[in-house]
C-alpha atoms as a PDB file:
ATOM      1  CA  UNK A   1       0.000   0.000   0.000  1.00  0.00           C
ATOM      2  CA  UNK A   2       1.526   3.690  -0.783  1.00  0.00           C
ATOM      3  CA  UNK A   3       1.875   6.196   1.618  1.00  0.00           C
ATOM      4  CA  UNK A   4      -0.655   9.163   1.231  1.00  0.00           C
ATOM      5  CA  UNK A   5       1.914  11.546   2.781  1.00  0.00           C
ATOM      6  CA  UNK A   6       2.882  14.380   0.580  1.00  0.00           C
ATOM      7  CA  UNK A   7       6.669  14.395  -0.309  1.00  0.00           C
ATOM      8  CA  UNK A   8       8.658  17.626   1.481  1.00  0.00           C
ATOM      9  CA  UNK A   9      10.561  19.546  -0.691  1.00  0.00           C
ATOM     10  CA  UNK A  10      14.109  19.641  -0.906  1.00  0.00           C
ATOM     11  CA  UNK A  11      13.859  23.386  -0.336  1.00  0.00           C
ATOM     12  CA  UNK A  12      12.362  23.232   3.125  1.00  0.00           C
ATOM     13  CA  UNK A  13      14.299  20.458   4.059  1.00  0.00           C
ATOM     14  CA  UNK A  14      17.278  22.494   3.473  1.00  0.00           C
ATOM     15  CA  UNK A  15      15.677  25.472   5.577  1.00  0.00           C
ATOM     16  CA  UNK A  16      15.030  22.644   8.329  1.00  0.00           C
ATOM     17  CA  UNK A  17      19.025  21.779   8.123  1.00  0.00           C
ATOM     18  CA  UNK A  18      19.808  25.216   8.505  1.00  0.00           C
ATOM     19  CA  UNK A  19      17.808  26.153  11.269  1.00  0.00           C
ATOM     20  CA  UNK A  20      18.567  23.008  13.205  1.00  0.00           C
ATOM     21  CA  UNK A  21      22.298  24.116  12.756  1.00  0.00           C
ATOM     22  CA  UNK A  22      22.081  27.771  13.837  1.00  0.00           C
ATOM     23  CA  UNK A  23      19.876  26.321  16.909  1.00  0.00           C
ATOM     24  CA  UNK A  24      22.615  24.077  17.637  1.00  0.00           C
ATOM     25  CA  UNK A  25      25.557  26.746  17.640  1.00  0.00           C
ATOM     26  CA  UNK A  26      23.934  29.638  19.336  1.00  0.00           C
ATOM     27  CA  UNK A  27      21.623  27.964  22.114  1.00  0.00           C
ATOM     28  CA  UNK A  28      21.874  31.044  24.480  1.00  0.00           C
ATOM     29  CA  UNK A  29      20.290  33.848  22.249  1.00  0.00           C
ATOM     30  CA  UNK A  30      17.348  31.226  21.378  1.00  0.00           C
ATOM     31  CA  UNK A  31      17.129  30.209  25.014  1.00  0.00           C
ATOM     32  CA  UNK A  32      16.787  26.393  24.075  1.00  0.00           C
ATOM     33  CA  UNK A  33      19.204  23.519  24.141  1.00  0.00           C
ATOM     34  CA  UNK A  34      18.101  21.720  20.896  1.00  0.00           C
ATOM     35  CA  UNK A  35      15.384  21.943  18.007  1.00  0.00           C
ATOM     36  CA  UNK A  36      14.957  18.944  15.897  1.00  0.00           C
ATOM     37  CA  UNK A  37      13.790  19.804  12.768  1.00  0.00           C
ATOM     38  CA  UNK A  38      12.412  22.992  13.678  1.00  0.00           C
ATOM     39  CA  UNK A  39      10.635  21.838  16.662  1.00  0.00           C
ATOM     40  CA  UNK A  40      11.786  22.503  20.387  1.00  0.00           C
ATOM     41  CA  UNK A  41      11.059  19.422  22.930  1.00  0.00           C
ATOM     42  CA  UNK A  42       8.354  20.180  25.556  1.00  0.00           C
ATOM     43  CA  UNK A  43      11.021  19.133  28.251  1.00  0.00           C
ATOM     44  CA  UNK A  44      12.672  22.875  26.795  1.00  0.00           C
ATOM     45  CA  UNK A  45      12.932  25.938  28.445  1.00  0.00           C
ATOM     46  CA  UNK A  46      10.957  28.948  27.095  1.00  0.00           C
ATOM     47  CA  UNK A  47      13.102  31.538  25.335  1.00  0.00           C
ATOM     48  CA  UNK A  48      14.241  34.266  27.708  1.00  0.00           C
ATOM     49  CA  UNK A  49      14.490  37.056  26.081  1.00  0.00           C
ATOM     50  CA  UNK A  50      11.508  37.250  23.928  1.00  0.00           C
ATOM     51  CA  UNK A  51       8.396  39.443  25.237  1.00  0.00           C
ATOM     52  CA  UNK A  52       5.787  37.870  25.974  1.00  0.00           C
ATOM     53  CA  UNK A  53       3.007  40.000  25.460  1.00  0.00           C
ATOM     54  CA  UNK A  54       2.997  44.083  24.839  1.00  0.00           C
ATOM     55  CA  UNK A  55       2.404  46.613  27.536  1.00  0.00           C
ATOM     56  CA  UNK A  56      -1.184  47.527  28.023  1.00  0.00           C
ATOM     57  CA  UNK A  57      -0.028  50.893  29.898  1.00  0.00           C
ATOM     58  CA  UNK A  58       2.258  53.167  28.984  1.00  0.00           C
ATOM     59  CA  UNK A  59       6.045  52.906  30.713  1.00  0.00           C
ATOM     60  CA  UNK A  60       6.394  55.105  33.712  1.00  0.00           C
ATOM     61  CA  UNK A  61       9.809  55.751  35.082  1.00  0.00           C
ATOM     62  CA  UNK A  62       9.970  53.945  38.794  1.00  0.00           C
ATOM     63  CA  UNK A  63      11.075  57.420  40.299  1.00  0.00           C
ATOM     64  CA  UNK A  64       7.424  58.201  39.094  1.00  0.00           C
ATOM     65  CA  UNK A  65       5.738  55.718  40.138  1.00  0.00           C
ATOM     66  CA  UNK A  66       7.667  55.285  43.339  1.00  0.00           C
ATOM     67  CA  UNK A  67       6.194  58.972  44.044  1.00  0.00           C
ATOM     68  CA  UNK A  68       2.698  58.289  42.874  1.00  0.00           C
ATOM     69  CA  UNK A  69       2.022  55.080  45.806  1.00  0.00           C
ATOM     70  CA  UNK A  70       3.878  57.186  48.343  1.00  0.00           C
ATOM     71  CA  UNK A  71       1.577  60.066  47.744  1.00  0.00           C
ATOM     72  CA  UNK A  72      -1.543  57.971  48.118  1.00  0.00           C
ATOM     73  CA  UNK A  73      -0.661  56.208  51.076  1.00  0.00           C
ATOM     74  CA  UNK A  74       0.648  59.485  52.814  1.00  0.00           C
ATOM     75  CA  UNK A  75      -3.349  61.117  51.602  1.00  0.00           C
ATOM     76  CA  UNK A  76      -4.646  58.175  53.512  1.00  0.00           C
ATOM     77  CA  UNK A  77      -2.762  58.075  56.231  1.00  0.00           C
ATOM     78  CA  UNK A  78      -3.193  61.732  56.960  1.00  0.00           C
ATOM     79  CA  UNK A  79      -7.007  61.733  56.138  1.00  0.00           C
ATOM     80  CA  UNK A  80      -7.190  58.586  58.372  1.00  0.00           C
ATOM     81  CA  UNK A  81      -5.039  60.067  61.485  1.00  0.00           C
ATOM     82  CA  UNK A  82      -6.934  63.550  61.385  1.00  0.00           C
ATOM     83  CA  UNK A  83     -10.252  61.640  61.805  1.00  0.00           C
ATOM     84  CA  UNK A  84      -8.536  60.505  65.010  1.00  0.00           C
ATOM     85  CA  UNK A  85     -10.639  61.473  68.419  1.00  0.00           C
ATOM     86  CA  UNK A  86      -6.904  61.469  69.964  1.00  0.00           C
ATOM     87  CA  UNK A  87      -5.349  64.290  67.262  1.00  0.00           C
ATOM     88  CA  UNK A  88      -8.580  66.512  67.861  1.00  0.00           C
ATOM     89  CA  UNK A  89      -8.341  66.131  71.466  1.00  0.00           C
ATOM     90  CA  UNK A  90      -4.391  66.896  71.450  1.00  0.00           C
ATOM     91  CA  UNK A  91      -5.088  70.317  69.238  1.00  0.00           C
ATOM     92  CA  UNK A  92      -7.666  71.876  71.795  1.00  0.00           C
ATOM     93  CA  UNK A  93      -5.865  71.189  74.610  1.00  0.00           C
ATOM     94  CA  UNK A  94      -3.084  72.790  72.937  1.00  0.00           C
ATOM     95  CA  UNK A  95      -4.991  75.478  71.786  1.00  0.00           C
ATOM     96  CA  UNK A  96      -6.562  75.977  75.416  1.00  0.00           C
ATOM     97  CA  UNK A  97      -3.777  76.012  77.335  1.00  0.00           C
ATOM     98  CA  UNK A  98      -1.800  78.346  74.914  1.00  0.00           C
ATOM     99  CA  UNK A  99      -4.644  81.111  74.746  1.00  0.00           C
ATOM    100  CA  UNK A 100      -4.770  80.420  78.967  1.00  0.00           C
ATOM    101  CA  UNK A 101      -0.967  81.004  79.734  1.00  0.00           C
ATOM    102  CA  UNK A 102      -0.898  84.089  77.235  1.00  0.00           C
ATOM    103  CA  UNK A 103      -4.202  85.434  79.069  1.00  0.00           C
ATOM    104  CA  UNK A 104      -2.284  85.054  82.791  1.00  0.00           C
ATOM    105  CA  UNK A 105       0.444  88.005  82.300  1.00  0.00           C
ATOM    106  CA  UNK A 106       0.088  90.828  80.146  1.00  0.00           C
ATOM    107  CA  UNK A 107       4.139  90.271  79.179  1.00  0.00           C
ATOM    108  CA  UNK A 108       3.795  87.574  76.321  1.00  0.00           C
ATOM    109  CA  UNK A 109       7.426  86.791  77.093  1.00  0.00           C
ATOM    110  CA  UNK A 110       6.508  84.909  80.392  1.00  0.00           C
ATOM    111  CA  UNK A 111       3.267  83.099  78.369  1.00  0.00           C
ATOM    112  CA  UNK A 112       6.152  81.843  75.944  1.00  0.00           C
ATOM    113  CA  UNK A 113       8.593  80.863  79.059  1.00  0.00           C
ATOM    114  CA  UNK A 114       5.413  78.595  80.287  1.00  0.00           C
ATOM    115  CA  UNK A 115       4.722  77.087  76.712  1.00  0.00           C
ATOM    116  CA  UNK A 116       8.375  75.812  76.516  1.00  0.00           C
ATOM    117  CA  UNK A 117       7.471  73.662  79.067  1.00  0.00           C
ATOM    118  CA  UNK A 118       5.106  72.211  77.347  1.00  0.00           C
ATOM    119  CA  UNK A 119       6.646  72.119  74.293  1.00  0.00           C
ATOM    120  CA  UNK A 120       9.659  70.170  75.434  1.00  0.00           C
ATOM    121  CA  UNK A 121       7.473  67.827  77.587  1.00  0.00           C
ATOM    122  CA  UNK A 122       4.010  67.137  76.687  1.00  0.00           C
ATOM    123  CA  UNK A 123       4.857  67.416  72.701  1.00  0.00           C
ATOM    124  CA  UNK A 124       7.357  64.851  72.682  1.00  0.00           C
ATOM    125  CA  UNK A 125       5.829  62.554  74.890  1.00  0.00           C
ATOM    126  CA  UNK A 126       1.896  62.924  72.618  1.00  0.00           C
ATOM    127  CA  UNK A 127       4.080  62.637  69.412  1.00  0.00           C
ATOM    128  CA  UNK A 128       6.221  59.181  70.368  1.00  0.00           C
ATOM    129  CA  UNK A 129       3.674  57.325  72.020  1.00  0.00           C
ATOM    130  CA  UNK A 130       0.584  58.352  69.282  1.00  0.00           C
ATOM    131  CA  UNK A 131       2.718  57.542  66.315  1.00  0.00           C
ATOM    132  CA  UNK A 132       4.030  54.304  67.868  1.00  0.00           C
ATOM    133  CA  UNK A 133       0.335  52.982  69.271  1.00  0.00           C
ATOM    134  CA  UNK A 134      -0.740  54.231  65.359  1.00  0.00           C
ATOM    135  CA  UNK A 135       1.905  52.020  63.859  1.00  0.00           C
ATOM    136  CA  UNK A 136       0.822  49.152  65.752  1.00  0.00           C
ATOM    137  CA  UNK A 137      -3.101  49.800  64.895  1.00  0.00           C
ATOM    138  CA  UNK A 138      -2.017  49.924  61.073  1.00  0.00           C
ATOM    139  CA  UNK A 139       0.043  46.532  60.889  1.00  0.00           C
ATOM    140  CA  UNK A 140      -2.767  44.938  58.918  1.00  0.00           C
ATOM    141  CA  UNK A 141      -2.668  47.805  56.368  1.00  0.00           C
ATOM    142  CA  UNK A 142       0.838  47.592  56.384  1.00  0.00           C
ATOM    143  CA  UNK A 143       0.520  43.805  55.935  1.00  0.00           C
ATOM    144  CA  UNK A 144      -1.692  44.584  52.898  1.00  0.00           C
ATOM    145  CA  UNK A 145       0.354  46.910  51.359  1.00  0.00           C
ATOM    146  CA  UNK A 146       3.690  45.038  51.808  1.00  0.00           C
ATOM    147  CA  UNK A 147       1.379  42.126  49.881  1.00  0.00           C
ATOM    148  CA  UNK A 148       1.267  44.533  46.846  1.00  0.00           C
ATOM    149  CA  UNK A 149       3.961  45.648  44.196  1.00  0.00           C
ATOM    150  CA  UNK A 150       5.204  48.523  46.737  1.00  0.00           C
ATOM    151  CA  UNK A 151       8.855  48.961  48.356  1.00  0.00           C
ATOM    152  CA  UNK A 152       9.037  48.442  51.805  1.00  0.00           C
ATOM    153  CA  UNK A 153      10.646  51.582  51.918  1.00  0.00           C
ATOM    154  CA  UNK A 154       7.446  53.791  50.414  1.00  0.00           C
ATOM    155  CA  UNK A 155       5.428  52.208  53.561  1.00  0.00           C
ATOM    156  CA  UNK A 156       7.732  53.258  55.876  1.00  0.00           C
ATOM    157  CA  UNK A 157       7.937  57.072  54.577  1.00  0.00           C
ATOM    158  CA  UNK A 158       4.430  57.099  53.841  1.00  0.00           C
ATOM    159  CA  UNK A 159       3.548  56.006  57.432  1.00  0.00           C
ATOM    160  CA  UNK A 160       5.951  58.694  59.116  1.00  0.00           C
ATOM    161  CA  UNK A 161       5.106  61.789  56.861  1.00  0.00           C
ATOM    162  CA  UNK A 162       1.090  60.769  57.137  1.00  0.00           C
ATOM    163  CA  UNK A 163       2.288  61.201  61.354  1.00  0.00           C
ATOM    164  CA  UNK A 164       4.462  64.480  61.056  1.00  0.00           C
ATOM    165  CA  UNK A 165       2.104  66.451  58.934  1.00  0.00           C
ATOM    166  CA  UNK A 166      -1.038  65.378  61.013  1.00  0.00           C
ATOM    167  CA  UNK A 167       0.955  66.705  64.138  1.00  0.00           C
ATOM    168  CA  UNK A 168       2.837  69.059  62.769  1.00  0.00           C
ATOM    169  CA  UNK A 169      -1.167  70.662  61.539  1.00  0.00           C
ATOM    170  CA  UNK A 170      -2.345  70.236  65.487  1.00  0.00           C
ATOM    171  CA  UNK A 171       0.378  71.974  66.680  1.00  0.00           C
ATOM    172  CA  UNK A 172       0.544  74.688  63.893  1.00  0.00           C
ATOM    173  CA  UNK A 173      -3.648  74.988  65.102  1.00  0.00           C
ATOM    174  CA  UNK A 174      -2.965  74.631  69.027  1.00  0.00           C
ATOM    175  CA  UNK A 175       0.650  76.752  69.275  1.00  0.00           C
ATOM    176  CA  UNK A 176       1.148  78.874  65.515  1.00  0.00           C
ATOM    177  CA  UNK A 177      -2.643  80.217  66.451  1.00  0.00           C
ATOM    178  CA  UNK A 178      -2.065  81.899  69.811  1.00  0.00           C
ATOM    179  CA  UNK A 179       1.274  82.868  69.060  1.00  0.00           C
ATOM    180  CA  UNK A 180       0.424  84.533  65.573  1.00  0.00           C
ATOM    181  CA  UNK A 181      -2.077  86.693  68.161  1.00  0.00           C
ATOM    182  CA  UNK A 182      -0.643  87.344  71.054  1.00  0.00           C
ATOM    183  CA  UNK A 183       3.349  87.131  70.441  1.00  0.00           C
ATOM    184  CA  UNK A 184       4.365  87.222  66.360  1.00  0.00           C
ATOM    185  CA  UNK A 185       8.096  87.911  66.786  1.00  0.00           C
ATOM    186  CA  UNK A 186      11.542  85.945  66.304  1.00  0.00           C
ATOM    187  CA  UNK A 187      10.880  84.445  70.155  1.00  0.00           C
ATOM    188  CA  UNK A 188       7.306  83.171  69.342  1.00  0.00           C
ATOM    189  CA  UNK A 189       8.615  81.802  65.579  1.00  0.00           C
ATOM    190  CA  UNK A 190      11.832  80.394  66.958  1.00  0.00           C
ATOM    191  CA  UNK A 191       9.453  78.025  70.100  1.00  0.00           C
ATOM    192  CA  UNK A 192       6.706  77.283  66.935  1.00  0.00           C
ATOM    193  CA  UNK A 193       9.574  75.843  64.912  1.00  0.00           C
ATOM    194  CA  UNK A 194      11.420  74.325  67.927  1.00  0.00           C
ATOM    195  CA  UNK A 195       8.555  72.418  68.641  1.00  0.00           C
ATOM    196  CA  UNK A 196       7.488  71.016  65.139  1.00  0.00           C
ATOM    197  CA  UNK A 197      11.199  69.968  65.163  1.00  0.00           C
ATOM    198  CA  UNK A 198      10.560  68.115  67.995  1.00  0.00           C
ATOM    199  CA  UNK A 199       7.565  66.689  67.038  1.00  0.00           C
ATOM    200  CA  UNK A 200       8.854  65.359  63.583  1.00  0.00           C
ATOM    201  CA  UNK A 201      12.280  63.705  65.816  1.00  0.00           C
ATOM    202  CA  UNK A 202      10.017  62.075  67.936  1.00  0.00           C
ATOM    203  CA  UNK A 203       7.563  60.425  65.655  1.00  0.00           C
ATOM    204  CA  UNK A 204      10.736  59.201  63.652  1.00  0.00           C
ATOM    205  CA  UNK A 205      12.505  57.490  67.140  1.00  0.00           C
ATOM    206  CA  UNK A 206       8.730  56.108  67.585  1.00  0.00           C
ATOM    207  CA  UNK A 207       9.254  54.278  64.273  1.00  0.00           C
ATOM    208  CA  UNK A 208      12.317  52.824  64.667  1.00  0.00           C
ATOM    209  CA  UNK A 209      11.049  51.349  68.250  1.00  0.00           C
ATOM    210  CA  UNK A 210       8.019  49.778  66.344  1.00  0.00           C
ATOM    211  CA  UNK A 211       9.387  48.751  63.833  1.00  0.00           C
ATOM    212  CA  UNK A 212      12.558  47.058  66.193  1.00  0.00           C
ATOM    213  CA  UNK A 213      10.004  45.145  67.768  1.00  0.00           C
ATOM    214  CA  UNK A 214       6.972  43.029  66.344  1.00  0.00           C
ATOM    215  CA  UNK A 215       4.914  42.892  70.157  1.00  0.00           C
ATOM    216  CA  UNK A 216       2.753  46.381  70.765  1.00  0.00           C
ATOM    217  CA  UNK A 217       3.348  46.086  74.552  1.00  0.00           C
ATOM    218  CA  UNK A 218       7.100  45.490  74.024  1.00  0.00           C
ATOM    219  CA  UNK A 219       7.284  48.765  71.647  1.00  0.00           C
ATOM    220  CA  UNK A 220       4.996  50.981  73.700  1.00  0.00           C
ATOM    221  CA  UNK A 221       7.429  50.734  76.780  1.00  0.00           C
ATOM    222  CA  UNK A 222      10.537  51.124  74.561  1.00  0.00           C
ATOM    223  CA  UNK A 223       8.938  54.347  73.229  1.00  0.00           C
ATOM    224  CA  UNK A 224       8.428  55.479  76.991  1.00  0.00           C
ATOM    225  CA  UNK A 225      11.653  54.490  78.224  1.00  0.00           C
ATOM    226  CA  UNK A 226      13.576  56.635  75.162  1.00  0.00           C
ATOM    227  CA  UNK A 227      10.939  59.650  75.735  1.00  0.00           C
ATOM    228  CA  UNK A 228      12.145  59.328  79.935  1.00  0.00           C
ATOM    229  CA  UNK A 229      15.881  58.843  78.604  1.00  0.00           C
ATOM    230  CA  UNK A 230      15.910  62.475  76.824  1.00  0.00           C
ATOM    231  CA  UNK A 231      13.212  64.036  78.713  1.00  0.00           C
ATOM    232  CA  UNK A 232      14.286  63.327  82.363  1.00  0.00           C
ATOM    233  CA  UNK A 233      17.653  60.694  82.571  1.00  0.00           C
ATOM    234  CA  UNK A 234      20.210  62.258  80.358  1.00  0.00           C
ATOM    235  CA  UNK A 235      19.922  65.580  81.828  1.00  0.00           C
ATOM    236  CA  UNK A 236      20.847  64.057  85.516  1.00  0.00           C
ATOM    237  CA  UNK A 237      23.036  62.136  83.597  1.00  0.00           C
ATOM    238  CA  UNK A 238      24.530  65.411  82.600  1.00  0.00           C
ATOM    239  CA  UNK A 239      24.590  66.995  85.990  1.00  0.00           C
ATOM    240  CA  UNK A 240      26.172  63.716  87.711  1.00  0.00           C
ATOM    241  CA  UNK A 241      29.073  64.390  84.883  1.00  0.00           C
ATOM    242  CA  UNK A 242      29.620  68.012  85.621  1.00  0.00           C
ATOM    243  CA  UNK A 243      29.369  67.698  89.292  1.00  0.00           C
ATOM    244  CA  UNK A 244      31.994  64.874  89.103  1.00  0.00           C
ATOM    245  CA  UNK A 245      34.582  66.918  86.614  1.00  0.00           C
ATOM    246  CA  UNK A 246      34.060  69.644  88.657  1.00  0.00           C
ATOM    247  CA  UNK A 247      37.557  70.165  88.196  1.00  0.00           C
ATOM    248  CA  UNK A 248      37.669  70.024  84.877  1.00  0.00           C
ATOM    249  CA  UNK A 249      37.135  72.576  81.855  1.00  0.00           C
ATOM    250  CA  UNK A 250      33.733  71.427  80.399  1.00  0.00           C
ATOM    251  CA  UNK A 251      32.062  74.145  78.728  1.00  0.00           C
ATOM    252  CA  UNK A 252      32.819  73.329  75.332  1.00  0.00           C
ATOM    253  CA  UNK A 253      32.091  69.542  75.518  1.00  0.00           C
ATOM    254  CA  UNK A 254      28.383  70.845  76.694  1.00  0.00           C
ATOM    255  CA  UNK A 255      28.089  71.709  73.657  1.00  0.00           C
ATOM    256  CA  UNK A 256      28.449  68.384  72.076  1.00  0.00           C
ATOM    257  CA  UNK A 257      26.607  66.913  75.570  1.00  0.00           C
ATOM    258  CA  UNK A 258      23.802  69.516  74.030  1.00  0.00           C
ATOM    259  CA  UNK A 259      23.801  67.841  70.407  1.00  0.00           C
ATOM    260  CA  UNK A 260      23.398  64.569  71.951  1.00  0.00           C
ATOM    261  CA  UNK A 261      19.832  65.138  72.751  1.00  0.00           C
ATOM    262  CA  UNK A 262      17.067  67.246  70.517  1.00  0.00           C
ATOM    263  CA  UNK A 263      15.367  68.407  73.656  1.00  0.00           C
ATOM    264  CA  UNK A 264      18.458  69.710  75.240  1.00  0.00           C
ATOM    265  CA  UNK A 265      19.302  71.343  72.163  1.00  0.00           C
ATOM    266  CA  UNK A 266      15.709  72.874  70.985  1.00  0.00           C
ATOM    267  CA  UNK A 267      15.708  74.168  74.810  1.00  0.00           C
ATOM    268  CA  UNK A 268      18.613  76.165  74.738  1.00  0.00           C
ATOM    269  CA  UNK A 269      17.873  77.504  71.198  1.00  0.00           C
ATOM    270  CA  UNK A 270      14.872  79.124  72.136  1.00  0.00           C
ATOM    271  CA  UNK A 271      15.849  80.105  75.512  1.00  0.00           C
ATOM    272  CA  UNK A 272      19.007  82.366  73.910  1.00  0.00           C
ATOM    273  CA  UNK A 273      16.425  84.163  71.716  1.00  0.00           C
ATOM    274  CA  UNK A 274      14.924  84.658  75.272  1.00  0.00           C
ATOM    275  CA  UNK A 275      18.258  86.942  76.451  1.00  0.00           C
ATOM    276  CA  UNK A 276      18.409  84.872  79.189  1.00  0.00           C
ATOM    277  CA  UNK A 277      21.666  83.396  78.684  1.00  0.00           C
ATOM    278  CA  UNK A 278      22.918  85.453  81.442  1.00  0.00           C
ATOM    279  CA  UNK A 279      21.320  83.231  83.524  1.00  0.00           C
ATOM    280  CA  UNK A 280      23.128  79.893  82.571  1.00  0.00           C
ATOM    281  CA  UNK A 281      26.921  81.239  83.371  1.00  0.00           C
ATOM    282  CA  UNK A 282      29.749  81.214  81.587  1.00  0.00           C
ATOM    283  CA  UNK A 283      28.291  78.080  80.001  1.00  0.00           C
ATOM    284  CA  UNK A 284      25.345  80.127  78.635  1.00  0.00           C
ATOM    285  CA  UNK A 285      27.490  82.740  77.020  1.00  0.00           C
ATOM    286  CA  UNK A 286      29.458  80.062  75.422  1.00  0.00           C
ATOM    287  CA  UNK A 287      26.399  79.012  74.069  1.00  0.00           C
ATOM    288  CA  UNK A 288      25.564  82.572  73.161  1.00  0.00           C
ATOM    289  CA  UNK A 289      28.672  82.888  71.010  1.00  0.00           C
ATOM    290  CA  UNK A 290      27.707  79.593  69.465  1.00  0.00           C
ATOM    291  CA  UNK A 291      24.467  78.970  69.116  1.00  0.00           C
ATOM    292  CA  UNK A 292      23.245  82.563  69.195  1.00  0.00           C
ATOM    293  CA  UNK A 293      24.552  83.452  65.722  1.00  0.00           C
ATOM    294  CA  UNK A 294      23.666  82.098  62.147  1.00  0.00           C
ATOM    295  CA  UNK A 295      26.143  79.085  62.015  1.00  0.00           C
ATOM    296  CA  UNK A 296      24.784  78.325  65.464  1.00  0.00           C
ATOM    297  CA  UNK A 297      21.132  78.521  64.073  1.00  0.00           C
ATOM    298  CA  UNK A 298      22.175  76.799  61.088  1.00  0.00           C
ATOM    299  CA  UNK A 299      24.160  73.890  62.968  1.00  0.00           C
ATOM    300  CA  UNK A 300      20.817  73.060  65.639  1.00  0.00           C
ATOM    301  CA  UNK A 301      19.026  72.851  62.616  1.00  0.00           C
ATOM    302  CA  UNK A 302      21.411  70.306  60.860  1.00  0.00           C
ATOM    303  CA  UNK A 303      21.282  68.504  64.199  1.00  0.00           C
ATOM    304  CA  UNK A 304      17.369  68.026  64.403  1.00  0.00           C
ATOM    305  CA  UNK A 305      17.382  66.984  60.893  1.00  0.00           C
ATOM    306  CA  UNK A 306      19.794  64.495  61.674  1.00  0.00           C
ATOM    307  CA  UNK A 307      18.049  63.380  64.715  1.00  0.00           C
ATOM    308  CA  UNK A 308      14.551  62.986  62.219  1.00  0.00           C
ATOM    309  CA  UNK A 309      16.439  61.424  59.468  1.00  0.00           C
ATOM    310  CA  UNK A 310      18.825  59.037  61.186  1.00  0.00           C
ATOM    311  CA  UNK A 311      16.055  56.888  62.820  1.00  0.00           C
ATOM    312  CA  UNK A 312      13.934  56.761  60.138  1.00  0.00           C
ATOM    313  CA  UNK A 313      16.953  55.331  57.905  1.00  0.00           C
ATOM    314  CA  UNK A 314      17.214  52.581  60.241  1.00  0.00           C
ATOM    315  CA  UNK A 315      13.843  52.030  60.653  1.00  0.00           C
ATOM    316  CA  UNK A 316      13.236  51.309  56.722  1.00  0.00           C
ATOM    317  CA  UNK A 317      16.567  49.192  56.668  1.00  0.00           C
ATOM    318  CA  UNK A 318      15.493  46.697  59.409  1.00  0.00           C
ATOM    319  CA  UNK A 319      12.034  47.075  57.675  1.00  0.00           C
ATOM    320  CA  UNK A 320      13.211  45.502  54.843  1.00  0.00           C
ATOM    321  CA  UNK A 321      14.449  42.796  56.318  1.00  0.00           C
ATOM    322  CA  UNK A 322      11.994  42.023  58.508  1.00  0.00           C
ATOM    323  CA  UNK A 323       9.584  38.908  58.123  1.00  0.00           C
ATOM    324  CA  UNK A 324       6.256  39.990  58.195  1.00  0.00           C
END
């Protein structure tokens, strides 16, 4: 019986020979390790660099789109955090006790002595413990989002710029408010700016303690135990230094003692705009000369933005590596 097949032609068997030769001497740029007449084995790997299919969207840059998903988490984050009972509660008590210290003298000087004390206790300690208990409210949105196609790292930002703006807006409400009325000068500025730099240092060390630790309990008390350490312990610490060096010239390392802690430092900037320096000794009039001019302003600003930026940096680095 004859076979029914129709004969090949020599042509395409010739085009079969050639192809099964080029296959054969260039096996990386087809991505397959043989093709028999033309025809890869199942058992082959797909071709690597072909496409696959074409773009339905358009090509962003990543810079672009790594801006567009931090700017809609930060929208949410804020819009979420300035729903927050707590926020609203924090501005009006801000607001009340400002307008009530300004409305106790009729020297706006001494309202602005009494607000320093607020701003360098009751800020820092509202700012690290909210933004840490927030974190710790938001793991299962951060769980979600660290699901999707978004850096680690845009999570992280996101989460602490959402916390300083929504702060940095009660305090510009419960502080910049009074003070625009009752004291707009370079003392009133210099506390407003003092204490959103404050603020913004704090929420960042409140990150890096939740972040360090996975248990809410566990990260609360580290975030109370660093707020005691600058508030209250390193200033005895301090003192138990100078009283035991007594003999020793230690004026100008006070001023890196001073650098070593943002309250420290945003306390004695606003207190020289106070001309009260004469107070503090012949350590305050070193830090007159210092910290009194430009490059002195210029250098506790450096300083605080260190202070924000440092923690935050290690935050998103152990972040990254951190199982989830």
């Amino acid at each position: 019986m004859k076979s029914t097949a129709s004969p090949v032609h020599p042509t395409t068997v010739g085009r079969l020979n050639e192809i099964d030769t080029f296959a054969a001497s260039q096996p990386d740029k087809l991505g397959v390790p043989g093709i028999i007449n033309g025809i890869a084995f199942p058992s082959t790997p797909v071709a690597k660099n072909l496409p696959t299919a074409m773009p339905s969207t358009v090509h962003r840059p990543p810079s672009t789109v790594y801006r567009n998903n931090m700017l809609r988490i930060i929208k949410y984050v804020l819009y979420d955090i300035l729903q927050n009972r707590i926020v609203i509660g924090y501005t009006l008590f801000l607001l009340a006790v400002s307008f009530g210290l300004f409305n106790l003298s009729d020297d706006p000087t001494k309202g602005l002595v009494s607000m320093l004390n607020i701003a360098l206790i009751v800020t820092p300690l509202v700012s690290i413990v909210f933004a840490t208990i927030h974190f710790y409210n938001s793991y299962e949105f951060i769980e979600l989002m660290a699901a999707q196609p978004i850096r680690r790292s845009v999570i992280v930002w996101s989460q602490f710029w959402g916390l300083a703006l929504a702060l940095t807006l009660a305090i510009l409400v419960g502080i910049g408010i009074p003070i625009a009325l009752f004291a707009p000068n370079g003392i009133g500025l210099s506390l407003l700016t003092a204490t959103i730099g404050l603020t913004v240092v704090f929420v960042s060390i409140a990150l890096l303690a939740s972040v360090a630790t996975r248990d809410k309990a566990k990260g609360i008390g580290v975030a109370l135990l660093l707020w005691f350490y600058f508030s209250l312990l390193y200033d005895a610490l301090v003192l138990f230094l100078m009283f035991a060096l007594a003999d020793y010239p230690l004026e100008k390392a006070m001023l890196a003692f001073v650098s070593l802690n943002p309250i420290d430092l945003a306390r004695v900037v606003v207190l020289l705009q106070m001309d009260i320096s004469a107070l503090m000794g012949y350590t305050g009039a070193l830090f007159r000369e210092f910290l009194g001019t430009g490059w002195g302003i210029a250098f506790a600003t450096v300083v605080l933005l260190l202070w924000a930026s440092l923690p935050m940096l290690l935050a998103v680095r152990i972040f990254r590596k951190k199982d989830l």
